[in-house]
C-alpha atoms as a PDB file:
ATOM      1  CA  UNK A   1      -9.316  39.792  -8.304  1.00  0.00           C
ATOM      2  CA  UNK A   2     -10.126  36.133  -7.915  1.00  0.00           C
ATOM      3  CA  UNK A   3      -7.932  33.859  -5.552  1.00  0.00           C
ATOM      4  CA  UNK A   4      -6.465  30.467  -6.862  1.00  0.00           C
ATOM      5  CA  UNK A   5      -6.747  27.837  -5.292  1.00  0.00           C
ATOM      6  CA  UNK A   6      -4.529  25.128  -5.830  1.00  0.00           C
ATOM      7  CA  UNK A   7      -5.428  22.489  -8.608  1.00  0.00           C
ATOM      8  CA  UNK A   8      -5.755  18.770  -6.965  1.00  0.00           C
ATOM      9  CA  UNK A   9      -4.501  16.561  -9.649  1.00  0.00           C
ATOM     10  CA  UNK A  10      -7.654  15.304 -11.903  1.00  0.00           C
ATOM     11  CA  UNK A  11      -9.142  12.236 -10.919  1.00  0.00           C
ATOM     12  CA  UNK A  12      -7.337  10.518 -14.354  1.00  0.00           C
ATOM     13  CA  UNK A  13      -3.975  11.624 -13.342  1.00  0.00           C
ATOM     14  CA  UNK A  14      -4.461   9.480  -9.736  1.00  0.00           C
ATOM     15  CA  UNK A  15      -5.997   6.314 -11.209  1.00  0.00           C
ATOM     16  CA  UNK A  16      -3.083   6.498 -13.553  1.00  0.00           C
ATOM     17  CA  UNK A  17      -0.680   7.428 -10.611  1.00  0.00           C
ATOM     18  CA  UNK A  18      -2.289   4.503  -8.467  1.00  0.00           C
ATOM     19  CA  UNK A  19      -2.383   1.621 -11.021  1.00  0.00           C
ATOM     20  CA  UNK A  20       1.628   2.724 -11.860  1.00  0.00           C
ATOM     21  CA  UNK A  21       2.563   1.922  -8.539  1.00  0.00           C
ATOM     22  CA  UNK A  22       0.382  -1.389  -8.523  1.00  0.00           C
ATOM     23  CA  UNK A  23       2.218  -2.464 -11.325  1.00  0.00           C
ATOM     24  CA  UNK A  24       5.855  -1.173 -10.090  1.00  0.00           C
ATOM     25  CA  UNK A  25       4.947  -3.476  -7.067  1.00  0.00           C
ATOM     26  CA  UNK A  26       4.054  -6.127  -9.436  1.00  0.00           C
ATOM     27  CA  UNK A  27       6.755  -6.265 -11.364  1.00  0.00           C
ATOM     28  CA  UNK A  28       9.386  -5.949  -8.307  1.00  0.00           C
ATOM     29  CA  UNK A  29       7.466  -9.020  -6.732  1.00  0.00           C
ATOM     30  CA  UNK A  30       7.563 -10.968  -9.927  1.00  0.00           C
ATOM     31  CA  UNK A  31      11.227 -10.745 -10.010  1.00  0.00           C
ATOM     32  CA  UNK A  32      11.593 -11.194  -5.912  1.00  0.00           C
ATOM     33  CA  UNK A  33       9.904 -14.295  -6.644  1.00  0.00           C
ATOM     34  CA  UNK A  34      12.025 -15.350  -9.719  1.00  0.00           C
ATOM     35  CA  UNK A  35      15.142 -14.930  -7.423  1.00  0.00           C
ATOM     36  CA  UNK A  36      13.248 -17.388  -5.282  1.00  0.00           C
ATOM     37  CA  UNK A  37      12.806 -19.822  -7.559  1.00  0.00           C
ATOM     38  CA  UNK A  38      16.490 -19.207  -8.800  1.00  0.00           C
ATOM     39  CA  UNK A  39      17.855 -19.615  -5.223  1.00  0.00           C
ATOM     40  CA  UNK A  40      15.732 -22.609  -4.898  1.00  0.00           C
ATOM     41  CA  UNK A  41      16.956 -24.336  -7.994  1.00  0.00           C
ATOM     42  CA  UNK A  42      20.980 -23.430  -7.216  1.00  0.00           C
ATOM     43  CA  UNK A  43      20.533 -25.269  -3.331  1.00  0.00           C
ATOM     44  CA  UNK A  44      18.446 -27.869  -5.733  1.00  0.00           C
ATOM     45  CA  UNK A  45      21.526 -28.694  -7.616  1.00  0.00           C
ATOM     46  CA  UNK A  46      24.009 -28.772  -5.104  1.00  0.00           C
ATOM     47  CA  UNK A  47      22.116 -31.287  -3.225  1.00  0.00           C
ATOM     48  CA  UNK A  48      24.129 -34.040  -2.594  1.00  0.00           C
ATOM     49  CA  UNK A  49      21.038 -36.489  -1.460  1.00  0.00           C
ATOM     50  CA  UNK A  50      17.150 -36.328  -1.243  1.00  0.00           C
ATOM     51  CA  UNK A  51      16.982 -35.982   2.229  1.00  0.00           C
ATOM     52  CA  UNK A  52      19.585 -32.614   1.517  1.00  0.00           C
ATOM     53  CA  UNK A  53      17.186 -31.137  -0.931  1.00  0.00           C
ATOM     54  CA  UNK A  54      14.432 -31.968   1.041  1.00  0.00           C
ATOM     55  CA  UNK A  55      15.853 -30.206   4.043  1.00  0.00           C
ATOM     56  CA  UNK A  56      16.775 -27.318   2.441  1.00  0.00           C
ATOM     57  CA  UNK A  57      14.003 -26.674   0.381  1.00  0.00           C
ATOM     58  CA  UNK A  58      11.905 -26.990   3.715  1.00  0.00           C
ATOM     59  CA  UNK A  59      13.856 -24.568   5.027  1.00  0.00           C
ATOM     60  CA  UNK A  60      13.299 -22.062   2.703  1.00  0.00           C
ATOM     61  CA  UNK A  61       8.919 -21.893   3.419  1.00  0.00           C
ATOM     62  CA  UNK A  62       8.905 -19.740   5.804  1.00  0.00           C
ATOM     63  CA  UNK A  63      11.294 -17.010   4.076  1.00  0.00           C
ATOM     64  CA  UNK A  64       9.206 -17.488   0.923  1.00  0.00           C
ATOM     65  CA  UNK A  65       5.679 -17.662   3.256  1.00  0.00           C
ATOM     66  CA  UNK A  66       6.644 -14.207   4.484  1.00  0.00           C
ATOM     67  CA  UNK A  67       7.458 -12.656   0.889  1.00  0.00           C
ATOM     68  CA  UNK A  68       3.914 -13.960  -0.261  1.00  0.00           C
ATOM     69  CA  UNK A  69       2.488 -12.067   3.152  1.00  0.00           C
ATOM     70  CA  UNK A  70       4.553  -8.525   2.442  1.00  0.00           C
ATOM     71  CA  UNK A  71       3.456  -8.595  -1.294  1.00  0.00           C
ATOM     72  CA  UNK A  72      -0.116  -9.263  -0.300  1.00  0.00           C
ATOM     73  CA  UNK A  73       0.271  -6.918   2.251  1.00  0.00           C
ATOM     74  CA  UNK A  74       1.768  -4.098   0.055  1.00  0.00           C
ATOM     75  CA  UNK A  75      -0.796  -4.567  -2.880  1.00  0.00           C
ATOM     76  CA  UNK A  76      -3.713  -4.718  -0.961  1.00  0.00           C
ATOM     77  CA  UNK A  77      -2.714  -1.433   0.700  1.00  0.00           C
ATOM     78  CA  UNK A  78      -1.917   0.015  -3.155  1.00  0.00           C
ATOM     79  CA  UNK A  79      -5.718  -0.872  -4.587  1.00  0.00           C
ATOM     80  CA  UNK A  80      -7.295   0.720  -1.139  1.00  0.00           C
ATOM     81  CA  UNK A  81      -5.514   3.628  -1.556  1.00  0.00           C
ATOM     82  CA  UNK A  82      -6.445   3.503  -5.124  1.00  0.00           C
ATOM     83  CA  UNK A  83     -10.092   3.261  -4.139  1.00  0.00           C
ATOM     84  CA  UNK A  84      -9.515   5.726  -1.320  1.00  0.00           C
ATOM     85  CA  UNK A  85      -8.402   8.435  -3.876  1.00  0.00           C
ATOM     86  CA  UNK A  86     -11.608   7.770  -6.412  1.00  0.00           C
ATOM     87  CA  UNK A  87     -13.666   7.735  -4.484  1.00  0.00           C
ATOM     88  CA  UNK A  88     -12.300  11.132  -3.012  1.00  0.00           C
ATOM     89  CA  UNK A  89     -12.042  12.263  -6.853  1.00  0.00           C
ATOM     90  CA  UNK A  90     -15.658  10.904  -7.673  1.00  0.00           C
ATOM     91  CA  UNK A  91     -16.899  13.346  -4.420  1.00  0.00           C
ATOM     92  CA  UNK A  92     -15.047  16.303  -5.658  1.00  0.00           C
ATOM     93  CA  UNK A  93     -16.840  16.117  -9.277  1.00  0.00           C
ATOM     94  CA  UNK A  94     -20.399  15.880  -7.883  1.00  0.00           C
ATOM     95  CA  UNK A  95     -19.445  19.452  -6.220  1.00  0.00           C
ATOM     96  CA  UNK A  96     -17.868  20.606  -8.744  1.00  0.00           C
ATOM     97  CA  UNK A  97     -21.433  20.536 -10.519  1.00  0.00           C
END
């Protein structure tokens, strides 16, 4: 009688599984950021002088400083976790030999 152990997922399936949620993140920043620029063009239009758009496109830096920060934040977590996991996957094969 032999005893199973149970099968980690092969070191394909988690690259696959970690650059999928890389580009999920990607894509939901992408469009965070076109909502931005969306938001950024409706306070541009209803700008009734330069000093108004000025103002309130000033005021919108630090909300969009602190998107930039998360996303960074968020992806460079992703692609460390990524590495994490090959490198975990890459130690497992030379074992496995």
């Amino acid at each position: 009688m032999t005893s199973h152990r149970p099968r980690q997922a092969a070191p394909i399936d988690r690259l696959l599984d970690g650059l999928a949620l890389i580009a999920l993140h990607e894509a939901d920043a992408l469009n965070a950021h076109l909502n931005a620029a969306g938001e950024r063009l409706r306070l541009a239009w209803q700008a009734r002088s330069a000093r108004e758009l000025l103002r309130d496109q000033v005021d919108l830096l630090p909300e969009s400083r602190n998107r930039l920060r998360r996303d960074h934040a968020v992806r460079r977590q992703l692609w460390q976790g990524l590495a994490r996991d090959l490198r975990g996957g890459a130690r497992r094969l030379r074992r496995a030999r």
